[in-house]
Protein backbone atom coordinates (compact mmCIF):
# COMPACT_ATOMS: atom_id res chain seq x y z
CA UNK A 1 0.00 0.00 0.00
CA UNK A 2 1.45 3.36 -0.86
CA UNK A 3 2.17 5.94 1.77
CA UNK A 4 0.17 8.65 1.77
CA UNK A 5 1.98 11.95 2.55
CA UNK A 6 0.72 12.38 6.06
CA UNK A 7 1.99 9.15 6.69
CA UNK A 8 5.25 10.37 5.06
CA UNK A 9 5.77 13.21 6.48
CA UNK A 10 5.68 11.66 9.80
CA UNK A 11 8.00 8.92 9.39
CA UNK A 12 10.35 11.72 8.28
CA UNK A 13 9.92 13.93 11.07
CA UNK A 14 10.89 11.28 13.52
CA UNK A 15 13.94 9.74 11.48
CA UNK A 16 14.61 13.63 11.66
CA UNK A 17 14.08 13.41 15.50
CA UNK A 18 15.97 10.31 15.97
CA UNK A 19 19.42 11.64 14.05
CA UNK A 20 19.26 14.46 16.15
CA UNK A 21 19.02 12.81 19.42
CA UNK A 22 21.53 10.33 17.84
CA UNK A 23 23.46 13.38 17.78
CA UNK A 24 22.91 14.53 20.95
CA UNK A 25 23.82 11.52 22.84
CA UNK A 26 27.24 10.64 21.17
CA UNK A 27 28.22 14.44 21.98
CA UNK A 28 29.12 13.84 25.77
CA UNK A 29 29.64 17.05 27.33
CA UNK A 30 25.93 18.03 25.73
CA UNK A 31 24.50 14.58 27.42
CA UNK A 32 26.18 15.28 30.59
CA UNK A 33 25.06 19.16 31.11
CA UNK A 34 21.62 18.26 30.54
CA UNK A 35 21.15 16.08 33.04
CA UNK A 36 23.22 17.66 35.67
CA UNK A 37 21.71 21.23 35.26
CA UNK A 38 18.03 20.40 36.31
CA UNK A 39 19.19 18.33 38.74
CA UNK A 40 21.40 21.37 40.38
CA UNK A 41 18.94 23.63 39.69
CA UNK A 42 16.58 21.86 41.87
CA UNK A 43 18.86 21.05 44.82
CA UNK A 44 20.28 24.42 44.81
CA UNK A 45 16.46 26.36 44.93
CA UNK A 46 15.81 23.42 47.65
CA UNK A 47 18.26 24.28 50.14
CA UNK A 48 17.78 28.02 49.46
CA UNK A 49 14.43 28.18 50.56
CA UNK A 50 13.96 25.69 53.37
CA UNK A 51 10.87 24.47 54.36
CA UNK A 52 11.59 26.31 57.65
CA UNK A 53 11.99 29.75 55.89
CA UNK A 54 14.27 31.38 58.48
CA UNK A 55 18.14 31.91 59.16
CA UNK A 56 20.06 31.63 62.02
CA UNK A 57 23.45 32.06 63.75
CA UNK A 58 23.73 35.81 62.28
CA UNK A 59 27.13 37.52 63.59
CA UNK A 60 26.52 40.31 65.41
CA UNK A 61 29.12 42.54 67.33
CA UNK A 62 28.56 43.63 70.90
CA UNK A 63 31.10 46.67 71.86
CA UNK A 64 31.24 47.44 75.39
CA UNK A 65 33.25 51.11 75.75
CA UNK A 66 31.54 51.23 79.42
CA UNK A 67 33.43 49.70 81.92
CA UNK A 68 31.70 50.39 84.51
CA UNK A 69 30.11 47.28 87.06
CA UNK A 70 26.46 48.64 85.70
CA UNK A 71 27.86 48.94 82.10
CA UNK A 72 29.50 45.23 82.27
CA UNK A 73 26.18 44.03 83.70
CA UNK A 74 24.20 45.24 80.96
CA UNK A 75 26.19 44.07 77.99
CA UNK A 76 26.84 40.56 79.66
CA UNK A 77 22.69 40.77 79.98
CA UNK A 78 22.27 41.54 76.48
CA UNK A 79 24.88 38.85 75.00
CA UNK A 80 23.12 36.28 77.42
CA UNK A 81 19.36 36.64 75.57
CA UNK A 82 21.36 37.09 72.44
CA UNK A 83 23.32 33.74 72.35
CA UNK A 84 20.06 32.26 73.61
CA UNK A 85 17.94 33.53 70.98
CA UNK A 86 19.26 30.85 68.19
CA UNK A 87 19.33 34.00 65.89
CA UNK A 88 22.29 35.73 67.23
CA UNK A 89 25.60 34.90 67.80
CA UNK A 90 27.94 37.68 69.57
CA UNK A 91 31.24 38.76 69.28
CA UNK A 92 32.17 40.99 72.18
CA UNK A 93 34.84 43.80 71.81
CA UNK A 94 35.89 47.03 72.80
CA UNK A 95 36.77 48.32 69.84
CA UNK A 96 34.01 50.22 67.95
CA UNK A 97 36.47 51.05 64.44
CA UNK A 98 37.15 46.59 64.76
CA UNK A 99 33.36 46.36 64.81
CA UNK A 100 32.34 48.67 61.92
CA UNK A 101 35.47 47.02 59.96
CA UNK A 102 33.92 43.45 60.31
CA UNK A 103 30.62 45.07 59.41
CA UNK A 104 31.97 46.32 55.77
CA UNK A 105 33.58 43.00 55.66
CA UNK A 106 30.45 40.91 55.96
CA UNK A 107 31.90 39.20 58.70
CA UNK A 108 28.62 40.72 60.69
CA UNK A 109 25.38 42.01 60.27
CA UNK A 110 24.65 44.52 63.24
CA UNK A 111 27.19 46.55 65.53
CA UNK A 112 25.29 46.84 69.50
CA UNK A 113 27.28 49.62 70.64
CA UNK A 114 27.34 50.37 74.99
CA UNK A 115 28.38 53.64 75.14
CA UNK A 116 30.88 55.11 77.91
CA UNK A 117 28.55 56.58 80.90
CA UNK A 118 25.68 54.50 80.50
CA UNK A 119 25.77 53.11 83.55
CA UNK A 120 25.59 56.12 85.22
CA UNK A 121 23.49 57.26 82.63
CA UNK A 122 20.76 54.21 83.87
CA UNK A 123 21.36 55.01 87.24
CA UNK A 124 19.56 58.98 86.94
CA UNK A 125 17.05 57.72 85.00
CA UNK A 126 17.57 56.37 81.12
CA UNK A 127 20.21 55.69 78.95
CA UNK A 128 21.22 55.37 75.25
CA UNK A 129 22.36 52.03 73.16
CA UNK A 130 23.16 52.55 69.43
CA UNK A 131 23.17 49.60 66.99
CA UNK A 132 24.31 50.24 63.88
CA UNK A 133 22.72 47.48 60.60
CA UNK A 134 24.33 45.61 57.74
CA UNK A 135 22.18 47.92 55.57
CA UNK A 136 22.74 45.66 52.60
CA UNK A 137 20.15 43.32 53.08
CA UNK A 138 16.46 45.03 54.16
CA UNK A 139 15.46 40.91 54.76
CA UNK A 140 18.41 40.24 57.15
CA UNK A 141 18.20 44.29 58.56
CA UNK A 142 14.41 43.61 59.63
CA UNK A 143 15.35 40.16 61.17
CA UNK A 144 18.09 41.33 63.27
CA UNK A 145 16.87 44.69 64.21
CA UNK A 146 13.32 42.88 65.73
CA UNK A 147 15.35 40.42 67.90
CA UNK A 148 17.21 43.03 69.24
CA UNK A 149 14.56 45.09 70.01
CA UNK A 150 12.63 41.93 71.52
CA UNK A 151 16.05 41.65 73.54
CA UNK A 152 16.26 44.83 75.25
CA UNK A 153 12.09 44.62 75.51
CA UNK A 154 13.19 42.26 77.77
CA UNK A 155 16.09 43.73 79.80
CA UNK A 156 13.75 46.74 80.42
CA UNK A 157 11.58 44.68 82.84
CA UNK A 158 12.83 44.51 85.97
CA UNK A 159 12.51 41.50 86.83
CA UNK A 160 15.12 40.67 84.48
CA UNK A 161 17.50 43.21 85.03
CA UNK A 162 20.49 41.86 86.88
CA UNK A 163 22.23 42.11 90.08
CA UNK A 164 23.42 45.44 90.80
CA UNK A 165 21.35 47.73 89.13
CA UNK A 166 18.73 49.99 91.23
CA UNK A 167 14.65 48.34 91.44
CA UNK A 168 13.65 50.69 89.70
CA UNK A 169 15.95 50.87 86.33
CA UNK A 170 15.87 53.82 84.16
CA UNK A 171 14.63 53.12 80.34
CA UNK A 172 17.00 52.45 77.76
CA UNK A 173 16.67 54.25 74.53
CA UNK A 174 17.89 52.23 71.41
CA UNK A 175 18.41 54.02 68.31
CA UNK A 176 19.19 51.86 65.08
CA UNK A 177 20.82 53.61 62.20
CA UNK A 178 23.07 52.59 59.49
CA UNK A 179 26.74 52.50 58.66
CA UNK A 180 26.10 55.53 55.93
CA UNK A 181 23.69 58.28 56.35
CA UNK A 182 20.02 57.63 54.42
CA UNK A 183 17.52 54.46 53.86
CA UNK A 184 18.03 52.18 51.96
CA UNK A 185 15.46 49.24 50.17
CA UNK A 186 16.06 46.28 48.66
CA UNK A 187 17.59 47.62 45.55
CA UNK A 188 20.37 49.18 47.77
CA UNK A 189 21.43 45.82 48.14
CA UNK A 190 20.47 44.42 44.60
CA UNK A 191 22.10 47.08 42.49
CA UNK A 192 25.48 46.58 43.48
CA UNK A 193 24.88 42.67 42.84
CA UNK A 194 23.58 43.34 39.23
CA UNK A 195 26.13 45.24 37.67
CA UNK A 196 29.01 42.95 39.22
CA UNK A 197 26.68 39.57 37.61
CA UNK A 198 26.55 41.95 34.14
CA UNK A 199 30.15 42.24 33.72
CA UNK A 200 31.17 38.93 34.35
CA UNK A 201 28.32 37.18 32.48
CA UNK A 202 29.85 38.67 29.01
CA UNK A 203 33.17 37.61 29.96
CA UNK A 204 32.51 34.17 30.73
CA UNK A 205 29.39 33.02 28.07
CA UNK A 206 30.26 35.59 25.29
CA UNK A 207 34.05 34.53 25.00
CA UNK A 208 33.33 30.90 24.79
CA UNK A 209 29.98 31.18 22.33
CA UNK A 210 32.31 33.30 19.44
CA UNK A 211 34.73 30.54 19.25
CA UNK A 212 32.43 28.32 19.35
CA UNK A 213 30.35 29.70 16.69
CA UNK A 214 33.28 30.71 14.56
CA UNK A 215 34.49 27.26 14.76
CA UNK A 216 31.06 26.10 13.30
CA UNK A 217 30.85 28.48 10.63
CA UNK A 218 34.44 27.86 9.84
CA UNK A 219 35.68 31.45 9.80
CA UNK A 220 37.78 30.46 12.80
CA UNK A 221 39.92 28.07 10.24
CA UNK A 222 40.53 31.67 8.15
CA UNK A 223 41.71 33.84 11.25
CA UNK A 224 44.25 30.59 12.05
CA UNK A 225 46.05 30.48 8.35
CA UNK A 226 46.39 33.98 8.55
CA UNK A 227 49.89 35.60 9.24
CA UNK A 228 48.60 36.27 12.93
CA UNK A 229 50.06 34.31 16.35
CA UNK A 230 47.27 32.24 18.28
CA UNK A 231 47.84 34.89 21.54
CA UNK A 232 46.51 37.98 19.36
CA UNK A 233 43.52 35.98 18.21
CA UNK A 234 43.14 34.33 21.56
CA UNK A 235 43.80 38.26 23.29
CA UNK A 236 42.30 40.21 20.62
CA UNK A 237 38.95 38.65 21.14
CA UNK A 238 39.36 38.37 24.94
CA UNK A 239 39.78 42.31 24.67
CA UNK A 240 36.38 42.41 22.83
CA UNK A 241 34.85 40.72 25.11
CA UNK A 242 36.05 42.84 28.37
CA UNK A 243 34.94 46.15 26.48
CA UNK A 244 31.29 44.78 25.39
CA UNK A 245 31.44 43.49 29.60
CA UNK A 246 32.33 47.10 31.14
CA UNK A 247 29.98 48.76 28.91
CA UNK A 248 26.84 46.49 30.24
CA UNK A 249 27.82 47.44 33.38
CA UNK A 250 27.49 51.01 32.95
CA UNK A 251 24.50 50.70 31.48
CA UNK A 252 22.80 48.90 34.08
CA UNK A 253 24.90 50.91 36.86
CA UNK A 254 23.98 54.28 35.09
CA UNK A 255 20.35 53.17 34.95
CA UNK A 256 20.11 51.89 38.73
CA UNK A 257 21.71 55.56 39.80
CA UNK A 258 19.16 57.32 37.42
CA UNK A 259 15.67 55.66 37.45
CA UNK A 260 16.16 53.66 41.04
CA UNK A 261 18.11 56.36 43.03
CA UNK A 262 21.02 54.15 43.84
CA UNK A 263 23.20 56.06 45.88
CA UNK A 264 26.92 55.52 45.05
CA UNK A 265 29.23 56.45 48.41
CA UNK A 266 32.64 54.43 47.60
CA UNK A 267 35.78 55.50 45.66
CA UNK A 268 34.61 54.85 41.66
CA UNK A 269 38.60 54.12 41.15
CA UNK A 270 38.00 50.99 43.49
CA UNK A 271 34.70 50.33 42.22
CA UNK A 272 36.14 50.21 38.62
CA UNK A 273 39.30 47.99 40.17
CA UNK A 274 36.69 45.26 41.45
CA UNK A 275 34.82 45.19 38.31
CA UNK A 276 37.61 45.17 35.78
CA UNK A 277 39.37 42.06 38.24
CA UNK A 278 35.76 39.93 38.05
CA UNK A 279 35.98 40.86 33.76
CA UNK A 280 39.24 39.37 33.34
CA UNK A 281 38.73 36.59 35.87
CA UNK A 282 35.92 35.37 33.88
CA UNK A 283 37.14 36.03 30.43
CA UNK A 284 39.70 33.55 30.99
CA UNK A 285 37.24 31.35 32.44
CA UNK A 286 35.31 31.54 29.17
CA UNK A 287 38.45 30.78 27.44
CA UNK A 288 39.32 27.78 29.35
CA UNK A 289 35.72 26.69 29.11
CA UNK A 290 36.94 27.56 25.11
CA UNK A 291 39.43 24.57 25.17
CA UNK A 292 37.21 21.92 26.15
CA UNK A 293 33.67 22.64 23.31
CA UNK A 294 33.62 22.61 19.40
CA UNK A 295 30.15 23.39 19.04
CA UNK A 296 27.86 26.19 20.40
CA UNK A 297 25.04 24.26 21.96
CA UNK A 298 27.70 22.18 24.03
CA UNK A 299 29.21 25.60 25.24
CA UNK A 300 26.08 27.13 25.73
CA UNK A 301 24.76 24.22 27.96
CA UNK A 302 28.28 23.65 29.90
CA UNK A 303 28.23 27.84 30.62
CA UNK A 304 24.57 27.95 31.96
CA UNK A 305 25.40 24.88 34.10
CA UNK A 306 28.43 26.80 35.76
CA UNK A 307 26.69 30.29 35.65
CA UNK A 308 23.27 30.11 37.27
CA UNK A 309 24.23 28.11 40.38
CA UNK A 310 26.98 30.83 40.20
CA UNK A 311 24.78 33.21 40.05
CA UNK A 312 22.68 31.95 43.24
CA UNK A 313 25.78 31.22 45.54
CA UNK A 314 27.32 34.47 45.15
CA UNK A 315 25.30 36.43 47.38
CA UNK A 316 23.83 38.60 44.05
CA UNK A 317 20.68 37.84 44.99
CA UNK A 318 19.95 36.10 48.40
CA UNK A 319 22.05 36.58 52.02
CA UNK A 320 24.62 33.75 51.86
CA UNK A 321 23.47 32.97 55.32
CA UNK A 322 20.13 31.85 54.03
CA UNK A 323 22.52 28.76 52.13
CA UNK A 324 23.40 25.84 54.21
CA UNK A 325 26.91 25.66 55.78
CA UNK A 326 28.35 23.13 53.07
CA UNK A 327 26.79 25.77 50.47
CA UNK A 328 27.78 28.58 52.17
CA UNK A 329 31.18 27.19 52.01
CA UNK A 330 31.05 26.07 48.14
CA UNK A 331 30.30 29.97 47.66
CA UNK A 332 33.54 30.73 49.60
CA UNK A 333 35.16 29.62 46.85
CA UNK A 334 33.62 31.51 43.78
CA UNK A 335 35.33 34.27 42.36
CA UNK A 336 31.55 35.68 41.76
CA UNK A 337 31.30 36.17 45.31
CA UNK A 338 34.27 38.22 46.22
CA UNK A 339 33.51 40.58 42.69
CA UNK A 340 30.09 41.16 44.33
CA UNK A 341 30.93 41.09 47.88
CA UNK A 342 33.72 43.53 47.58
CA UNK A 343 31.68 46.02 44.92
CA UNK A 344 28.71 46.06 47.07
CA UNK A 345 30.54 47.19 50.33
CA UNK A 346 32.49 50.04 48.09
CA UNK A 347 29.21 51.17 46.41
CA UNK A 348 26.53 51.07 49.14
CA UNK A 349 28.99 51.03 52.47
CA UNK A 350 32.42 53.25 51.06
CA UNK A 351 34.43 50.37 52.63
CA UNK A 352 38.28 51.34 52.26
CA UNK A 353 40.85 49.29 50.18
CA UNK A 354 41.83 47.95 53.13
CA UNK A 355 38.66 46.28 53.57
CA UNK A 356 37.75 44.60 50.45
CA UNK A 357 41.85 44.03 49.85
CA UNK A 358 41.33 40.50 50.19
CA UNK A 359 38.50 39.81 47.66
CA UNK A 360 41.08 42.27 45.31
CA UNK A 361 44.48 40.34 46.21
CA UNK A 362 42.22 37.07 45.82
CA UNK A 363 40.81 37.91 42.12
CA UNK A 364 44.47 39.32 41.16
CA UNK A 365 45.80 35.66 41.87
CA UNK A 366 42.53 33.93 40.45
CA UNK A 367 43.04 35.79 36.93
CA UNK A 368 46.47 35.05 36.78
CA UNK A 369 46.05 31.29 37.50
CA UNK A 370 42.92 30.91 34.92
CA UNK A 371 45.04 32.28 32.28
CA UNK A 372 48.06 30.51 33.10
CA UNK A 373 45.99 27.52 32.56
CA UNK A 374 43.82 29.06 29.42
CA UNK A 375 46.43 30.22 27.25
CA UNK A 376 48.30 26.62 26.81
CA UNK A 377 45.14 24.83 26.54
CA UNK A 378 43.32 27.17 23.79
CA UNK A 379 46.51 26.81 21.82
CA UNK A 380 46.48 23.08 21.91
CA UNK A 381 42.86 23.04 21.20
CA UNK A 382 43.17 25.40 17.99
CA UNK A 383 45.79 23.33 16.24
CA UNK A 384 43.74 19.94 16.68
């Protein structure tokens, strides 16, 4: 019985479907990528968001400048019902420029500050405590700055006040402000986060889909029999790709400043230092990543794989304390993470160099080891 062409047409389309899939399996690192990127998609969303919903164990610093008996009292009181609250965990000092250091550092998330005098302050009838917030998360800010105020709720009453205070304790006054002058929102602490993910996301996808694609179309083979060295190709385009980077980021940064009211307080020369380190970082990323794809669908699958769990672990988006410890650490270790960590506290917190010097010292020696690595193995790959 002849065929009609219904029939026909769809026994073709799926001996087109199976050659494709053919295809798709013998091309490993295609195979591989899609099976492991839902899979890490869905674990990493899952321990994001908990079924709990809450975080715990946030740093805090406690500085106690009063050393007075009443003073002491008071702090030791409030780092009691802090430790105990699950939410808090205190580090006590004395030194309020140590504090506010750690706080630009994202080593913690709230500075309680006992003044000099408030002792005696308590003793003729009130007192002052300052805490200064992270600022850079509104989530975080709101969490913290309700379980101290639930903390020193609680001191107020007398029956909890300790030993050596008067029966009838004076009031204290808690004032919560931030490390910079003016409110911030939740783009405060997104902005910074967005521009850093913008430069880098050029840098690492765009390097690795041109060679890719040129290699396909077979205008690569032209640029390698011409009277050129593999570096200048392999440099030249890298270049391309860091310019078409920084100028996404000024777009986005120009348009958070402009429509959002982004306020910028940090030194732009550092600012520009922290994004030009994450650009090349990830440029020779994208070149390494290069070396190892012929096709563009394998590099486009093997760079989403890498980039969006990137993305999440960073700290672009979400507080890395809302990760799990074992994620939190995996973060720790993504060069992501110190271009946004360390452009967020210049841009929102004016954090000296000294402060973000080891996310910049740690990207210097990141670059230089990707590209140590890069260069060799995009030459190898180019010749094959």
């Amino acid at each position: 019985m002849e065929a009609t062409p219904l029939g026909s047409g769809i026994r073709h389309a799926l001996l087109i479907a199976r050659k494709d899939l053919t295809e798709f399996y013998r091309v490993r690192p295609r195979l591989v990528t899609m099976i492991l990127f839902p899979i890490i998609l869905m674990l990493l969303f899952g321990y994001m968001f908990p079924s709990s919903g809450s975080v715990s164990h946030v740093p805090i610093a406690v500085v106690v400048q009063d050393q007075s008996p009443q003073g002491l009292a008071i702090a030791q009181r409030f780092t009691y019902l802090a430790q105990s609250s699950g939410l808090l965990d205190v580090e006590t000092t004395d030194s309020l420029s140590w504090a506010q250091r750690q706080l630009v550092m994202n080593n913690v998330y709230a500075i309680v500050i006992f003044p000099r005098g408030l002792g005696a302050q308590l003793s003729s009838g009130g007192g002052t405590v300052e805490v200064i917030l992270d600022q850079l998360n509104p989530t975080l800010d709101s969490a913290v700055r309700g379980e101290i105020a639930q903390i020193f709720s609680q001191m107020d009453a007398p029956a909890q006040i300790s030993a050596g205070f008067p029966a009838s304790p004076g009031t204290l006054d808690v004032v919560f402000q931030g490390l910079v002058p003016g409110a911030t929102g939740s783009f405060e602490f997104l902005a910074p986060g967005i521009v850093a993910m913008t430069a880098i996301v050029g840098g690492l996808s765009g390097l690795a889909m041109t060679f890719s694609r040129e290699r396909e179309l077979g205008t690569l083979d032209g640029l390698l029999m011409a009277p050129i060295s593999r570096l200048s190709i392999l440099f030249g385009k890298g270049i391309a790709q860091i310019v078409r980077g920084a100028m996404s980021s000024v777009i986005v940064f120009v348009i958070s400043v402009a429509l959002f009211g982004v306020k910028v307080y940090g030194n732009p020369l550092l600012m520009i230092l922290v994004l030009l380190e994450g650009i090349l970082a990830f440029t020779g990323m994208g070149m390494l990543f290069t070396s190892f794809v012929s096709d563009q669908e394998s590099a486009q699958l093997i760079i989403m794989m890498i980039q969006f769990p990137m993305i999440f672990l960073s700290g672009a988006l979400f507080p890395l304390l809302q990760l799990p410890w074992w994620l939190r650490m995996i973060s720790y270790i993504l060069p992501l993470t110190y271009v946004v960590s360390a452009f967020r506290a210049e841009m929102v917190l004016n954090a000296p160099f000294s402060a973000i010097a080891p996310q910049v010292y740690g990207l210097a020696i990141f670059t230089v080891a990707v590209f140590a690595l890069a260069v060799p193995l995009f030459q190898r790959a180019v010749t094959r």
